[in-house]
C-alpha atoms as a PDB file:
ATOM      1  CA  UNK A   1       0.000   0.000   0.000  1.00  0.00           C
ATOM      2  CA  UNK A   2       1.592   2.925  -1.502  1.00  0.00           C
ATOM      3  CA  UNK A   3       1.332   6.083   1.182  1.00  0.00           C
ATOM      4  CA  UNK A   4      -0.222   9.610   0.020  1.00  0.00           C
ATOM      5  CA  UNK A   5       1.563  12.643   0.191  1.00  0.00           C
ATOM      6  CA  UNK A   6      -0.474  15.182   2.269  1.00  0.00           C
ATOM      7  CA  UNK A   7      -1.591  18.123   0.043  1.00  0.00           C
ATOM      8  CA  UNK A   8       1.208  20.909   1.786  1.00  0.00           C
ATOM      9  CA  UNK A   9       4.085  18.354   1.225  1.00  0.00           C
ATOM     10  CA  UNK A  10       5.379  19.295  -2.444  1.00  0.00           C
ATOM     11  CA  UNK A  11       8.465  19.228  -2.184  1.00  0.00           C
ATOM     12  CA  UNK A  12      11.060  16.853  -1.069  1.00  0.00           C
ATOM     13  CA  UNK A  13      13.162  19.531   0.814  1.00  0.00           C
ATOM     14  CA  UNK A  14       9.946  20.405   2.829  1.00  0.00           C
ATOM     15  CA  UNK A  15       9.330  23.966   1.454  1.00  0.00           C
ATOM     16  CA  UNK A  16       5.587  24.494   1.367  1.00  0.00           C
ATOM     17  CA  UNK A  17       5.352  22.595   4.571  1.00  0.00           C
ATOM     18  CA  UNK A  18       2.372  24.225   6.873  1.00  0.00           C
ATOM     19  CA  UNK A  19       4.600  25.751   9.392  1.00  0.00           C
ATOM     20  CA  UNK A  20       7.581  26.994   7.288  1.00  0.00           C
ATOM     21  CA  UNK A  21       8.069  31.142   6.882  1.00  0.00           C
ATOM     22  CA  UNK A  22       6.326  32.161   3.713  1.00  0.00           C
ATOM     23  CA  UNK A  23       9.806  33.519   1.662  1.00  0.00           C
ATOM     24  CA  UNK A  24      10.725  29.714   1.841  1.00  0.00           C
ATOM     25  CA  UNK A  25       7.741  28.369   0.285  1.00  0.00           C
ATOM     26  CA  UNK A  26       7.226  31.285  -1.968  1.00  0.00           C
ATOM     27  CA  UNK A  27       9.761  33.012  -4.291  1.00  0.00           C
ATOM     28  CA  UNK A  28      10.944  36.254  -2.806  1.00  0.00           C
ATOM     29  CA  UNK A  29       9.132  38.436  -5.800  1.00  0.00           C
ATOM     30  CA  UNK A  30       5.973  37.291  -5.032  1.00  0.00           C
ATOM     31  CA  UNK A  31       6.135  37.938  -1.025  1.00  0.00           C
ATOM     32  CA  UNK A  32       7.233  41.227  -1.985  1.00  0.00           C
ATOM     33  CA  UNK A  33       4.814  42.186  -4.454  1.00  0.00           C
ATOM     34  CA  UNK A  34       2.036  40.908  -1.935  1.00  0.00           C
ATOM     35  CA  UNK A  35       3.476  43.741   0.187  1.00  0.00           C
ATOM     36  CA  UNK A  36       3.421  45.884  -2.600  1.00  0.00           C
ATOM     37  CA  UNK A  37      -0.144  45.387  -3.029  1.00  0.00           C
ATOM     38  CA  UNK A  38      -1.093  45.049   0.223  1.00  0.00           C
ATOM     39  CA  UNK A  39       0.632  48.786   0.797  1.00  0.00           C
ATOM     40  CA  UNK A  40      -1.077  50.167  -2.379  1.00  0.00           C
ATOM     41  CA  UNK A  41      -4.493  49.318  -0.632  1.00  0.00           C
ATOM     42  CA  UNK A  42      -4.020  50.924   2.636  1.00  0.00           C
ATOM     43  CA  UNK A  43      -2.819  53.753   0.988  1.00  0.00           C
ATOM     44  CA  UNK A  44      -5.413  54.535  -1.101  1.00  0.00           C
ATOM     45  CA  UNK A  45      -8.131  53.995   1.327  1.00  0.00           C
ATOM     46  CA  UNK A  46      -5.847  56.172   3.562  1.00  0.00           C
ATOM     47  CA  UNK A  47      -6.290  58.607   0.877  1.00  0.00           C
ATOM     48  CA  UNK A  48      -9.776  58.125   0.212  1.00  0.00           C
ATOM     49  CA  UNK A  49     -10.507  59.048   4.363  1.00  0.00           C
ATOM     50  CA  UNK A  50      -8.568  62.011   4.198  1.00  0.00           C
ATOM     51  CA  UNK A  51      -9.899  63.130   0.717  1.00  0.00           C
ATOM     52  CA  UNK A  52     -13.597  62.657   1.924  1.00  0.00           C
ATOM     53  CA  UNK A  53     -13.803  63.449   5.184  1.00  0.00           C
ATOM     54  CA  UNK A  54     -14.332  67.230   5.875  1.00  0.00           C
ATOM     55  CA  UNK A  55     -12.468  67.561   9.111  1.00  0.00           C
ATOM     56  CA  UNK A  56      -8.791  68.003   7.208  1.00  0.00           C
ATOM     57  CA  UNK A  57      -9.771  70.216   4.571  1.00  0.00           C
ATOM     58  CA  UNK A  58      -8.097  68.403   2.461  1.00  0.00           C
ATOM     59  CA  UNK A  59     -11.827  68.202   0.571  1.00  0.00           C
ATOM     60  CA  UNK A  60     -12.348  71.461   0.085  1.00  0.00           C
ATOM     61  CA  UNK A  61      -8.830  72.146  -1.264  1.00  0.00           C
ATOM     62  CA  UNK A  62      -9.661  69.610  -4.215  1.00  0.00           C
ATOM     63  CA  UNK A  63     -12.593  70.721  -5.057  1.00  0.00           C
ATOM     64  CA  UNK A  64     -11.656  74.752  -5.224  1.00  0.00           C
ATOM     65  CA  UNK A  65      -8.653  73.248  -7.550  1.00  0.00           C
ATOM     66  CA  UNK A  66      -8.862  74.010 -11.092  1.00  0.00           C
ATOM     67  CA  UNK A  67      -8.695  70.421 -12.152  1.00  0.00           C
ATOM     68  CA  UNK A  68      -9.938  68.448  -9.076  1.00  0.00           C
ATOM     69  CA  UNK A  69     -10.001  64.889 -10.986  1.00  0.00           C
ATOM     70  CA  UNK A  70      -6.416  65.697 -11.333  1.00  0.00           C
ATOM     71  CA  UNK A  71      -5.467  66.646  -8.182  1.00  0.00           C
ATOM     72  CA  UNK A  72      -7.568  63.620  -6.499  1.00  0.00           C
ATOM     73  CA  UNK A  73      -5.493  61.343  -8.594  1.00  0.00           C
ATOM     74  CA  UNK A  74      -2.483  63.206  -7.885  1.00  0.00           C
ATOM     75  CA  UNK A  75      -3.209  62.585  -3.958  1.00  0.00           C
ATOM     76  CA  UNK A  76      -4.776  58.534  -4.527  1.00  0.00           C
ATOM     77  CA  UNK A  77      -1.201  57.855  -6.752  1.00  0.00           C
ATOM     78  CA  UNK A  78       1.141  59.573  -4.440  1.00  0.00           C
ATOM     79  CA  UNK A  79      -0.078  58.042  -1.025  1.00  0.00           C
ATOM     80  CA  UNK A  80      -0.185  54.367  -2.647  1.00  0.00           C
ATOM     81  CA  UNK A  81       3.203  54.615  -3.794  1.00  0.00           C
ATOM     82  CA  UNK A  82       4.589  56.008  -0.853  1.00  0.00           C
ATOM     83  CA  UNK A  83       2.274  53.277   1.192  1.00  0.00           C
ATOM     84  CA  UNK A  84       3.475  50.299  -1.446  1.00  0.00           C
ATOM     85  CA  UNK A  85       7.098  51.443  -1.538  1.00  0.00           C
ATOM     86  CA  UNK A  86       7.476  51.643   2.156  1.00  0.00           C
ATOM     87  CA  UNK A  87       5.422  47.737   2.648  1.00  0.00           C
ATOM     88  CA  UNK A  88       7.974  46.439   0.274  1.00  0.00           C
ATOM     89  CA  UNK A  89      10.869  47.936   1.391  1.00  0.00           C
ATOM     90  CA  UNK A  90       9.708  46.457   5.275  1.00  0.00           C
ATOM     91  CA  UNK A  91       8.694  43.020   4.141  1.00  0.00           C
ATOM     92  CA  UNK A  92      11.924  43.008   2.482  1.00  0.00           C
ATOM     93  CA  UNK A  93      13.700  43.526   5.388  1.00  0.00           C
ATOM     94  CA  UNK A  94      11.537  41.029   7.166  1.00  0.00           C
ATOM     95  CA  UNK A  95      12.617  38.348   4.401  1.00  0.00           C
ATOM     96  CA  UNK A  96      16.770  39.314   4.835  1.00  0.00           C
ATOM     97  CA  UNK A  97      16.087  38.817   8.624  1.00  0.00           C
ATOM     98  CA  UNK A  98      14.212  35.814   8.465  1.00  0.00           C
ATOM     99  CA  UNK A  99      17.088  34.334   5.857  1.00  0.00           C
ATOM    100  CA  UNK A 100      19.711  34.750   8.698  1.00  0.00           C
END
């Protein structure tokens, strides 16, 4: 009677094993794009609060703009790169320290 391999056990070195870090089952550009992503989206809903909430004024500043689809993109594209860059640039730290 031939055993089964359980479905997490694909490889023979044990990577994808429940239990093991995720930059050893996964190749480092995809962790660090799903921090890049993962960034991207809490900076544009960071965005999106301070863009429609009337408290910072930041609102009311758009809107008087002379373009304010512009300038609302402006703001959504400059806080998710600055979000995404600085998610990558941590979980890529993360990875180098969990490497050592």
């Amino acid at each position: 009677m031939r055993h089964k391999p359980k479905f997490w056990a694909r490889t023979k070195t044990g990577a994808g094993r429940i239990g093991q870090p995720a930059s050893k089952s996964r190749p480092t550009l995809l962790v660090l794009l799903g921090h890049f992503a993962m960034g991207v989206a809490i900076g544009l809903a960071f965005a999106l609060v301070l863009a429609t909430d009337q408290r910072f004024g930041i609102r009311e500043l758009i809107m008087r703009s002379a373009t304010p689809e512009a300038s609302l993109l402006i703001l959504l594209g400059s806080f998710g790169a600055m979000f995404g860059t600085g998610a990558t640039l941590t979980g890529l730290v993360l990875i180098m320290m969990d490497q050592e």
